[in-house]
Structure formats: structure tokens, C-alpha cells
C-alpha atoms as a PDB file:
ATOM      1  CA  UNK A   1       8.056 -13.649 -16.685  1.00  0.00           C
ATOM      2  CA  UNK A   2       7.002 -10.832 -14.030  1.00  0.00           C
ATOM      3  CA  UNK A   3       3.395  -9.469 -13.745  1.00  0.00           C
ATOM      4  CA  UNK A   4       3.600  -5.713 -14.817  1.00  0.00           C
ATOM      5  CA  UNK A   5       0.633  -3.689 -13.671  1.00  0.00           C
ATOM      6  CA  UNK A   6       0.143  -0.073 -13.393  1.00  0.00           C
ATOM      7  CA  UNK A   7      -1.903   1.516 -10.279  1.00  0.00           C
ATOM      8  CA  UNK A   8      -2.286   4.735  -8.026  1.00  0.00           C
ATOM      9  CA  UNK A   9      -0.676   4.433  -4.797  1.00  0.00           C
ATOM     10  CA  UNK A  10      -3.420   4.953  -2.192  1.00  0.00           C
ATOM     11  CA  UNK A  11      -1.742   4.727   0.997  1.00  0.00           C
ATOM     12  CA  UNK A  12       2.011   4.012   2.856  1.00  0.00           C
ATOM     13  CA  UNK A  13       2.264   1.619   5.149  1.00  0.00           C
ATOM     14  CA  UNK A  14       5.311   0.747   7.912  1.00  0.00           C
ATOM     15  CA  UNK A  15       8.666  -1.514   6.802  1.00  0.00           C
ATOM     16  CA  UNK A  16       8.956   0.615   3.415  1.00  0.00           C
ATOM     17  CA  UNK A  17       5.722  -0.974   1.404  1.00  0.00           C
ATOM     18  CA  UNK A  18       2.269   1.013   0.305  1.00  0.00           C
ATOM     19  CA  UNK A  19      -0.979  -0.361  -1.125  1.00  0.00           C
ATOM     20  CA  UNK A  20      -1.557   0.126  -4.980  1.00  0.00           C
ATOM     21  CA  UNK A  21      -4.993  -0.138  -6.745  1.00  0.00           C
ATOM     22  CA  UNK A  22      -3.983  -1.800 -10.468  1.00  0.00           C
ATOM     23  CA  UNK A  23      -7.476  -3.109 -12.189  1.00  0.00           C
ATOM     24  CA  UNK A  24      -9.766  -2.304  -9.296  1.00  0.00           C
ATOM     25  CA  UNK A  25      -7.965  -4.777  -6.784  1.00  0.00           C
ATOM     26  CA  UNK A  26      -5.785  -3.380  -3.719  1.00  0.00           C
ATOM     27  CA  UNK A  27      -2.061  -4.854  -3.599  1.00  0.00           C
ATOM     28  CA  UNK A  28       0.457  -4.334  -0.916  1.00  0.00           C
ATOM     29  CA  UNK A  29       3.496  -3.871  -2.432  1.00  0.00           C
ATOM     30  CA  UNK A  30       7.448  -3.859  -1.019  1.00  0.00           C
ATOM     31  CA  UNK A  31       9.073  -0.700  -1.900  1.00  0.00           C
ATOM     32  CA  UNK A  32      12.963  -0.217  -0.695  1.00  0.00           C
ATOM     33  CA  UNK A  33      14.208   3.064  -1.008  1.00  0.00           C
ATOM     34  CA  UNK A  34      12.454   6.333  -1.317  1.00  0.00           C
ATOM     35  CA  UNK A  35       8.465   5.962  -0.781  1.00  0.00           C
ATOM     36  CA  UNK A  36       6.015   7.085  -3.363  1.00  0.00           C
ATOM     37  CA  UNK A  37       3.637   9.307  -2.351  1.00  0.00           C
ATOM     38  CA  UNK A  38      -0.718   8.354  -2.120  1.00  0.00           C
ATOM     39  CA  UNK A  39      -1.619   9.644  -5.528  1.00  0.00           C
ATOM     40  CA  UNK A  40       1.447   8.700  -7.678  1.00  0.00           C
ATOM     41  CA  UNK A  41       0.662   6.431 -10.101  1.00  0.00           C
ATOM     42  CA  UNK A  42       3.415   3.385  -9.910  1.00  0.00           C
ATOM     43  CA  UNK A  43       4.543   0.269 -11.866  1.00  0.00           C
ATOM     44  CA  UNK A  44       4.415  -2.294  -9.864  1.00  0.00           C
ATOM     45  CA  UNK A  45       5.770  -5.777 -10.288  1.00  0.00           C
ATOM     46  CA  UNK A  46       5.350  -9.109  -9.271  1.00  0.00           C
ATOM     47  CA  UNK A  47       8.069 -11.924 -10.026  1.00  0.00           C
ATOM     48  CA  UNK A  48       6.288 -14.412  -8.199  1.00  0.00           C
ATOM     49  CA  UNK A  49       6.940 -13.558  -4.897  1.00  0.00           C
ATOM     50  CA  UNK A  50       4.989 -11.199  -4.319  1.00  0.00           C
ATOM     51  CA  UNK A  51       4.295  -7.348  -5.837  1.00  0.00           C
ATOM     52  CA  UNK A  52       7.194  -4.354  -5.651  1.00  0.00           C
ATOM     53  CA  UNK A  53       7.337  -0.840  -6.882  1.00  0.00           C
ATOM     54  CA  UNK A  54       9.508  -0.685  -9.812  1.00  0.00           C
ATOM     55  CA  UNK A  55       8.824   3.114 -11.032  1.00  0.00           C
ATOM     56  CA  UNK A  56       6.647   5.945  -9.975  1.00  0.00           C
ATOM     57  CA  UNK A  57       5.725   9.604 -11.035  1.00  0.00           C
END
């Protein structure tokens, strides 16, 4: 079963991945596709290896 959190995005990083704050921890998290924003809040993901952005708005 995959770990759903929600978080704000805080900042983008290179190679399509930004860092997410979900329960007061920072997470790097993969995201292919079109970027979210810092300041979205996204669901984020993680099937065991390692966290991904699933949704954002």
C-alpha cells in the first residue's frame, strides 16, 4: 500500500522533482510532466521507492 501525504510545494529543483513539506518534514519528490509551482499544495506518494507528485492545485 502507498504512503499518501499531502504538503505545499516549497521549491523546484533540476531533472523534473521539487521539495514538499507534508507533516513538518521536507521530501524531495519525482515529478514527470508539468511542474507544480512553490505554493501549490500537492499529493504526494510514496510506493516504496521513494515519494512522487500524484496531484496538485
Amino acid at each position: 500500500m502507498a504512503n499518501e501525504k499531502v504538503g505545499r510545494v516549497l521549491r523546484v529543483l533540476p531533472g523534473q522533482r521539487v521539495v514538499v513539506r507534508v507533516t513538518g518534514q521536507d521530501v524531495t519528490a519525482r515529478c514527470p510532466g508539468i511542474t507544480p509551482r512553490p505554493g501549490a499544495e500537492a499529493l504526494v506518494v510514496n510506493p516504496g521507492q521513494g515519494w512522487w507528485v500524484v496531484s496538485w492545485g
